[in-house]
N, C-alpha and C. Protein backbone atom coordinates (compact mmCIF):
# COMPACT_ATOMS: atom_id res chain seq x y z
N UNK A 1 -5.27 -29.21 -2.25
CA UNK A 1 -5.62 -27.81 -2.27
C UNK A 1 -4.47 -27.02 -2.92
N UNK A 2 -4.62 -25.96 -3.55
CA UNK A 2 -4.08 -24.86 -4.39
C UNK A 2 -3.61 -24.11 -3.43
N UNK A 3 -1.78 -23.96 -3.47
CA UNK A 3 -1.63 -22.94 -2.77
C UNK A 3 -1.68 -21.62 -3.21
N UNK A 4 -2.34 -20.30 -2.75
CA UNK A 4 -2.55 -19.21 -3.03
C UNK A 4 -1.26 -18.58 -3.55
N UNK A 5 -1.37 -17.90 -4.35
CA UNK A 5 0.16 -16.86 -5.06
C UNK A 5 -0.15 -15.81 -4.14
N UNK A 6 1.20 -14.64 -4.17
CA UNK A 6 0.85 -13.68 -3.35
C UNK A 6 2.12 -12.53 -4.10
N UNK A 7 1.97 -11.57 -4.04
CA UNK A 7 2.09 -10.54 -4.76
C UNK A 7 2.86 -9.50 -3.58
N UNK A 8 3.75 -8.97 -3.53
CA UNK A 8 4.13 -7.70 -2.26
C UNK A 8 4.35 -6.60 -2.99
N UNK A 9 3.70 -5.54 -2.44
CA UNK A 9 3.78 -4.15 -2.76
C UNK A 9 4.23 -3.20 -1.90
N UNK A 10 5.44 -2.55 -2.28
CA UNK A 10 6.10 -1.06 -1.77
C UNK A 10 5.12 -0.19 -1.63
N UNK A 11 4.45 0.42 -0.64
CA UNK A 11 3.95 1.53 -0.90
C UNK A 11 4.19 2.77 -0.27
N UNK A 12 3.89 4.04 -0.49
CA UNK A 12 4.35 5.05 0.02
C UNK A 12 3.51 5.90 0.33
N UNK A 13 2.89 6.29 1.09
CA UNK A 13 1.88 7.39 1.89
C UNK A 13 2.12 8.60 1.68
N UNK A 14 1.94 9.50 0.88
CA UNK A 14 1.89 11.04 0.99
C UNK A 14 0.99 11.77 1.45
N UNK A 15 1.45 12.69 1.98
CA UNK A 15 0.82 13.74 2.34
C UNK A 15 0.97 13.41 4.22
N UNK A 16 -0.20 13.89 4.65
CA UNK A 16 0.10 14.11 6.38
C UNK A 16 0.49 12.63 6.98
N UNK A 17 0.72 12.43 8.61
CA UNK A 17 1.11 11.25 8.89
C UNK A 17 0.60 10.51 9.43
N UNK A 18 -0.16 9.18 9.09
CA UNK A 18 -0.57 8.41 9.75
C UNK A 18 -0.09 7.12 9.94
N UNK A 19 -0.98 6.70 11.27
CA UNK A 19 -0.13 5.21 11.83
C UNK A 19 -0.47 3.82 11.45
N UNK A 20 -0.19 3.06 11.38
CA UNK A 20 -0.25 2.06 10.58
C UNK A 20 -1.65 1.33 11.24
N UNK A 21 -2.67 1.35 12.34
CA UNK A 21 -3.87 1.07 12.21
C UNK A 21 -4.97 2.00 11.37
N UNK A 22 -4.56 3.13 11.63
CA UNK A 22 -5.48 4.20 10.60
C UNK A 22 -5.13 3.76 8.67
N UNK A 23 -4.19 3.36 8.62
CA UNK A 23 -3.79 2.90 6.98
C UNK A 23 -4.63 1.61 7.12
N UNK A 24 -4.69 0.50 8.05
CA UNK A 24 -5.10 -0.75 7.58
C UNK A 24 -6.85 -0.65 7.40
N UNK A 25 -6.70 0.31 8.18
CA UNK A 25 -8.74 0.35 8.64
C UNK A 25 -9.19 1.51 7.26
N UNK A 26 -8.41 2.20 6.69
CA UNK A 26 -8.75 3.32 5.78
C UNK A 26 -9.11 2.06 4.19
N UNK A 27 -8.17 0.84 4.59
CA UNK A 27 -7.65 0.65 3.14
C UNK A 27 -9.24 -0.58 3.33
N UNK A 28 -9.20 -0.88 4.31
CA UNK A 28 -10.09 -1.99 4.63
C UNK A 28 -11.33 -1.74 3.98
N UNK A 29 -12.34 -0.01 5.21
CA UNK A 29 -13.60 0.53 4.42
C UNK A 29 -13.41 0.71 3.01
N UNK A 30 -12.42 1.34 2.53
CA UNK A 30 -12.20 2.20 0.93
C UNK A 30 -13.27 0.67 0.14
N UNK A 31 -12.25 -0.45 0.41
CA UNK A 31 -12.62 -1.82 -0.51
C UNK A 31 -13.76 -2.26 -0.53
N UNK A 32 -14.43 -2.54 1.10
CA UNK A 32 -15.80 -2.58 1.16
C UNK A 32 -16.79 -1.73 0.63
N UNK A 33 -16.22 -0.45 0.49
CA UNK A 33 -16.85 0.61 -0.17
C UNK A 33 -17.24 0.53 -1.28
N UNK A 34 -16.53 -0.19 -2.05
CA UNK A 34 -15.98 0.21 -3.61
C UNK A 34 -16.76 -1.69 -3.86
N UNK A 35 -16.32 -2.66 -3.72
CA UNK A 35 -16.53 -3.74 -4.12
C UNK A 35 -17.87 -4.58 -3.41
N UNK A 36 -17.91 -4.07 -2.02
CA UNK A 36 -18.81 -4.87 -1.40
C UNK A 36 -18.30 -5.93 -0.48
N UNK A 37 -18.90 -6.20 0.34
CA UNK A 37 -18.74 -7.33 1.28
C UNK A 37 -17.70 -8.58 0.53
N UNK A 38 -18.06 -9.13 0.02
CA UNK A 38 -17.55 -10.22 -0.93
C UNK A 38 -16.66 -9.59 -2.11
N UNK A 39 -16.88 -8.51 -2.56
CA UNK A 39 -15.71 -8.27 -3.45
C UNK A 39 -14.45 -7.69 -2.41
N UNK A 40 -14.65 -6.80 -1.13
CA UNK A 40 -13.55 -6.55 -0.39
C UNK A 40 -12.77 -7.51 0.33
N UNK A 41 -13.62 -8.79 0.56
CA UNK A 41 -12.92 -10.07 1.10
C UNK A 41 -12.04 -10.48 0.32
N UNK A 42 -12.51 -10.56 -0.98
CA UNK A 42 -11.38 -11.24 -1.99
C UNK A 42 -9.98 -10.43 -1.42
N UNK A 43 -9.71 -8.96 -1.70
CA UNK A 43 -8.74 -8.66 -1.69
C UNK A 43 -8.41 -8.86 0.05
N UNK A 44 -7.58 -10.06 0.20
CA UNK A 44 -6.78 -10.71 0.93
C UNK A 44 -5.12 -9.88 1.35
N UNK A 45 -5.30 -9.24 2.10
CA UNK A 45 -4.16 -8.46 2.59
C UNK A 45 -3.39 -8.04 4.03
N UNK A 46 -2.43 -7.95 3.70
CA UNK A 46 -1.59 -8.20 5.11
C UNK A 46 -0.22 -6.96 5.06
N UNK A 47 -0.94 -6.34 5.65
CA UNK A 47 0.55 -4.93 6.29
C UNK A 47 1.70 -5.29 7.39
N UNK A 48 2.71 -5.75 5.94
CA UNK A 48 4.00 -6.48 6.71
C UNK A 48 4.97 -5.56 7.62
N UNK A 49 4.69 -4.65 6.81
CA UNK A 49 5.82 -3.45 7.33
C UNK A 49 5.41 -2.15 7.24
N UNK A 50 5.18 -1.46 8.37
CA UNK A 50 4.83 0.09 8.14
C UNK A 50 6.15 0.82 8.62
N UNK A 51 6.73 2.15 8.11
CA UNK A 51 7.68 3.03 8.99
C UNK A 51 6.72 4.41 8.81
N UNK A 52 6.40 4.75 9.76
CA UNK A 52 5.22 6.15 10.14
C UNK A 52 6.47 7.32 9.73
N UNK A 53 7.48 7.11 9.66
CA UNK A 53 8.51 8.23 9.97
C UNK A 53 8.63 8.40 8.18
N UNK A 54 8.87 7.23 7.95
CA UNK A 54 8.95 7.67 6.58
C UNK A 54 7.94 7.01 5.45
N UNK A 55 6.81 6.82 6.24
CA UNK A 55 5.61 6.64 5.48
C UNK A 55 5.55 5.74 4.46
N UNK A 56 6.39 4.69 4.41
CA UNK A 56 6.30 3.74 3.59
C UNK A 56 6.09 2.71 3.99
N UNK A 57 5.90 1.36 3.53
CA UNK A 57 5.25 0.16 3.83
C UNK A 57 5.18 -1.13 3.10
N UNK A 58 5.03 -2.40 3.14
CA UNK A 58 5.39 -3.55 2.32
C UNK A 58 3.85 -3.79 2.75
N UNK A 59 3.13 -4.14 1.57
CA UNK A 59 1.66 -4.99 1.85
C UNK A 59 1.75 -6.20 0.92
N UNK A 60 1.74 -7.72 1.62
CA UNK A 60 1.40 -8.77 1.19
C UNK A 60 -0.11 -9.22 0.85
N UNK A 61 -0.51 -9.26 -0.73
CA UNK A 61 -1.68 -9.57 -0.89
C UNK A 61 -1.63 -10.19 -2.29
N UNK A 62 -3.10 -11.57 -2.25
CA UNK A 62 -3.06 -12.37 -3.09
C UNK A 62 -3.34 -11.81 -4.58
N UNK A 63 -2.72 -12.40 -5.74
CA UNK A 63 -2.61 -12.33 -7.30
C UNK A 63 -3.85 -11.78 -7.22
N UNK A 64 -5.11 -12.47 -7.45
CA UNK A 64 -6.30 -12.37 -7.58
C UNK A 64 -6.72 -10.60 -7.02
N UNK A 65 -6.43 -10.03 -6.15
CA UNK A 65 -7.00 -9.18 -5.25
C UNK A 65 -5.47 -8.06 -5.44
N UNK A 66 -4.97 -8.17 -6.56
CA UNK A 66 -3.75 -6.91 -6.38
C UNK A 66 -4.33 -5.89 -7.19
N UNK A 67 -5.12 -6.44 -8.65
CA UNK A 67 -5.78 -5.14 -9.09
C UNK A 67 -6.63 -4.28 -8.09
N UNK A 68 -7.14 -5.10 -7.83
CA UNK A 68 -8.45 -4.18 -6.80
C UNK A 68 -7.78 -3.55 -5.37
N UNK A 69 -6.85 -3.93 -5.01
CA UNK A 69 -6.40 -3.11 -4.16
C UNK A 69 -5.66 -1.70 -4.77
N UNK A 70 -5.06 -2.32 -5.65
CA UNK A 70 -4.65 -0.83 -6.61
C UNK A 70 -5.71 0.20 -6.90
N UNK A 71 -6.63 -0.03 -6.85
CA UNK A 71 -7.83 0.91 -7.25
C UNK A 71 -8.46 1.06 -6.43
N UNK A 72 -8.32 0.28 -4.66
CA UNK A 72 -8.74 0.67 -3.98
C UNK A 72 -7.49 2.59 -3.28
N UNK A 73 -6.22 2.21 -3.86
CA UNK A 73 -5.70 3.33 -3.31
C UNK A 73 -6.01 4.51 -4.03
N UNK A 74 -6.24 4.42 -5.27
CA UNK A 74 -6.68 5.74 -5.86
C UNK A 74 -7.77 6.36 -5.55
N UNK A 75 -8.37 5.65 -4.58
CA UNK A 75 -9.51 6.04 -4.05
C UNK A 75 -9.56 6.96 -2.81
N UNK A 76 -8.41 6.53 -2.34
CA UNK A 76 -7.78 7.14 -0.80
C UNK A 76 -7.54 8.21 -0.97
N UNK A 77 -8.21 9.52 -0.25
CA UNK A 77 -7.40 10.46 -0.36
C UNK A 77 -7.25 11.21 0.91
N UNK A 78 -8.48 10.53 1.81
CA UNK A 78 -8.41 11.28 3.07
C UNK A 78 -8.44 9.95 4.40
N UNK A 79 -7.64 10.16 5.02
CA UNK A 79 -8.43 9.09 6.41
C UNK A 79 -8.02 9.98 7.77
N UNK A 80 -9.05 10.16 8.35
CA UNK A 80 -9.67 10.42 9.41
C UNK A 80 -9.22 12.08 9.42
N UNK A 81 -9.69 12.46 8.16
CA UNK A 81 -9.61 14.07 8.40
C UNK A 81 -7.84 14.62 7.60
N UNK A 82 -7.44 13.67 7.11
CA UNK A 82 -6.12 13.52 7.27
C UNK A 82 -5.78 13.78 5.30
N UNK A 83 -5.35 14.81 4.68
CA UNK A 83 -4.99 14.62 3.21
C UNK A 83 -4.03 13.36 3.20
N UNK A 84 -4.34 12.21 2.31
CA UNK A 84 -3.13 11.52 1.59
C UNK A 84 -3.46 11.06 0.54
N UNK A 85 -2.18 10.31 0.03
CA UNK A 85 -2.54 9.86 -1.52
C UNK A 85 -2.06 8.61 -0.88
N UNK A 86 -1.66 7.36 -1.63
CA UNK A 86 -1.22 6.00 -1.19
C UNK A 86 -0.58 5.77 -2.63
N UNK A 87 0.52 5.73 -2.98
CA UNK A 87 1.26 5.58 -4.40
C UNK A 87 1.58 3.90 -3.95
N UNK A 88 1.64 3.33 -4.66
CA UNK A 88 2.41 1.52 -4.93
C UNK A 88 3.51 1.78 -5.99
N UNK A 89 4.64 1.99 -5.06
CA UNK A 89 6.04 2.26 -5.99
C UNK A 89 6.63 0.84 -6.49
N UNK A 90 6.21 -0.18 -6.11
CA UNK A 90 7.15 -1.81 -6.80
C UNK A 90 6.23 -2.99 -6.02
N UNK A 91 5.96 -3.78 -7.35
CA UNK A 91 5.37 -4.89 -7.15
C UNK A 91 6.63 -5.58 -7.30
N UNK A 92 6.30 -6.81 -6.60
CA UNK A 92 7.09 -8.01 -6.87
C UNK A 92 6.70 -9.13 -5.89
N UNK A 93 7.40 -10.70 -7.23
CA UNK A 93 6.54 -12.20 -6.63
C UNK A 93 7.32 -12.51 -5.33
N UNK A 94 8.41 -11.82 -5.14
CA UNK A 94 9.13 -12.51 -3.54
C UNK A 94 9.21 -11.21 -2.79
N UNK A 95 9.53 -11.36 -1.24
CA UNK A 95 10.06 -10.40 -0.23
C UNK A 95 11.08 -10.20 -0.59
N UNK A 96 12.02 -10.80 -0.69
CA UNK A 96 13.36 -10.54 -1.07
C UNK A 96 13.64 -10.37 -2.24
N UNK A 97 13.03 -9.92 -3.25
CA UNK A 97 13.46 -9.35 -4.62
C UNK A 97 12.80 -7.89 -4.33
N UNK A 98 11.80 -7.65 -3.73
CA UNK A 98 11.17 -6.38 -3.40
C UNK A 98 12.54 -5.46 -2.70
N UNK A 99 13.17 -5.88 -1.73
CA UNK A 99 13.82 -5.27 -0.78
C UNK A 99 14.91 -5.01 -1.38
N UNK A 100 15.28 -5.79 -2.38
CA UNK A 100 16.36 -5.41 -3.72
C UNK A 100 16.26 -4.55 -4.35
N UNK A 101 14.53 -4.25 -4.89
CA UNK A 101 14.58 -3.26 -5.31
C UNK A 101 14.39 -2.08 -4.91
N UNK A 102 13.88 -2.03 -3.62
CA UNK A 102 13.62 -0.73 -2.86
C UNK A 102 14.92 -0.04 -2.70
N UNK A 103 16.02 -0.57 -2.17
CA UNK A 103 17.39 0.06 -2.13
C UNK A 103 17.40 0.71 -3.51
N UNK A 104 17.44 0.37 -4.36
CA UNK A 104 17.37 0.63 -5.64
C UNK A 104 16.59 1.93 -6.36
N UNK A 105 15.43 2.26 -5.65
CA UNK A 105 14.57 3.17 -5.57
C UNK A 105 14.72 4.50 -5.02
N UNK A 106 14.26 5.65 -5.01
CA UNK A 106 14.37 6.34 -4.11
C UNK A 106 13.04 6.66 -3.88
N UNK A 107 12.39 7.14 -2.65
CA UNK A 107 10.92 7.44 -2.40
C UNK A 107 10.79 8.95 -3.03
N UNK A 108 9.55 9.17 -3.05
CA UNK A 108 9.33 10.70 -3.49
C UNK A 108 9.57 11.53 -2.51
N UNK A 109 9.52 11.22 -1.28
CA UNK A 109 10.08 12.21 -0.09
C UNK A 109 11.71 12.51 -0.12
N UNK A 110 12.33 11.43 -0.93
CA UNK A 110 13.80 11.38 -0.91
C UNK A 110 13.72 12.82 -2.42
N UNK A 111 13.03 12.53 -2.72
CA UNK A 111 13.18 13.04 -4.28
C UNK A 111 12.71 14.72 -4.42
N UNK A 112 11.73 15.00 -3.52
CA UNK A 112 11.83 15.75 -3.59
C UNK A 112 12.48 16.95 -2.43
N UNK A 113 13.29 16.31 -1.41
CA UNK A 113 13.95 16.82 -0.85
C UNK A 113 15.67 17.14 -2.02
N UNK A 114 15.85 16.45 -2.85
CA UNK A 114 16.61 16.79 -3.50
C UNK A 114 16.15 17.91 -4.22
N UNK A 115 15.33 18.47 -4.08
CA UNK A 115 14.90 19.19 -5.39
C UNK A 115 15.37 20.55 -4.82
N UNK A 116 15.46 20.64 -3.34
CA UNK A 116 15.45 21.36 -2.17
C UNK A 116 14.37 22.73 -2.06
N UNK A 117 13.01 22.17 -2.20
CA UNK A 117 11.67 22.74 -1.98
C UNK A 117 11.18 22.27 -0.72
């Protein structure tokens, strides 16, 4: 058997705050929504890391199923009454090259607190 590739994505939650079951269940319907039973299965995904405080998050999900989750976030704009957007600030093939680059990064909450607005 073929072991599956897998893909990790930074992502960052804007707008109001939600907790990391309302993100998994928002991102879950959006896919079923959009692809169907069998096309939302494909996208194979796993919310490694949420911080609610600062709204960012690591999602592990397979090669095959990273486009379609990408297009499942542009789809997101509200969950449960709630404005957000869902940005994917850094892909990458390991955990530990991701976390390299996140230091590396600054979030848009960092960014635009510099702006001091």
């Amino acid at each position: 058997m073929v072991r599956e590739k897998h893909r990790w994505v930074f992502i960052e939650v804007i707008g109001d705050k939600i907790d990391e079951r309302e993100l998994i269940a928002a991102i879950r319907r959006k896919s079923y929504e959009l692809f169907g039973t069998i096309g939302g299965a494909k996208i194979r995904f796993k919310l490694v890391e949420y911080d609610p405080e600062n709204a960012t998050g690591i999602i592990r999900v397979n090669l095959d199923g990273l486009d379609m989750l990408r297009t499942v976030f542009l789809f997101i704009r509200e969950i449960n009454g709630k404005e957000v957007l869902i940005n994917d600030r850094l892909v990458s093939g390991t955990i530990k090259s991701l976390k390299t680059k996140i230091k590396q990064k600054k979030t848009w909450k960092e960014i635009w607190e510099e702006r001091g607005t």
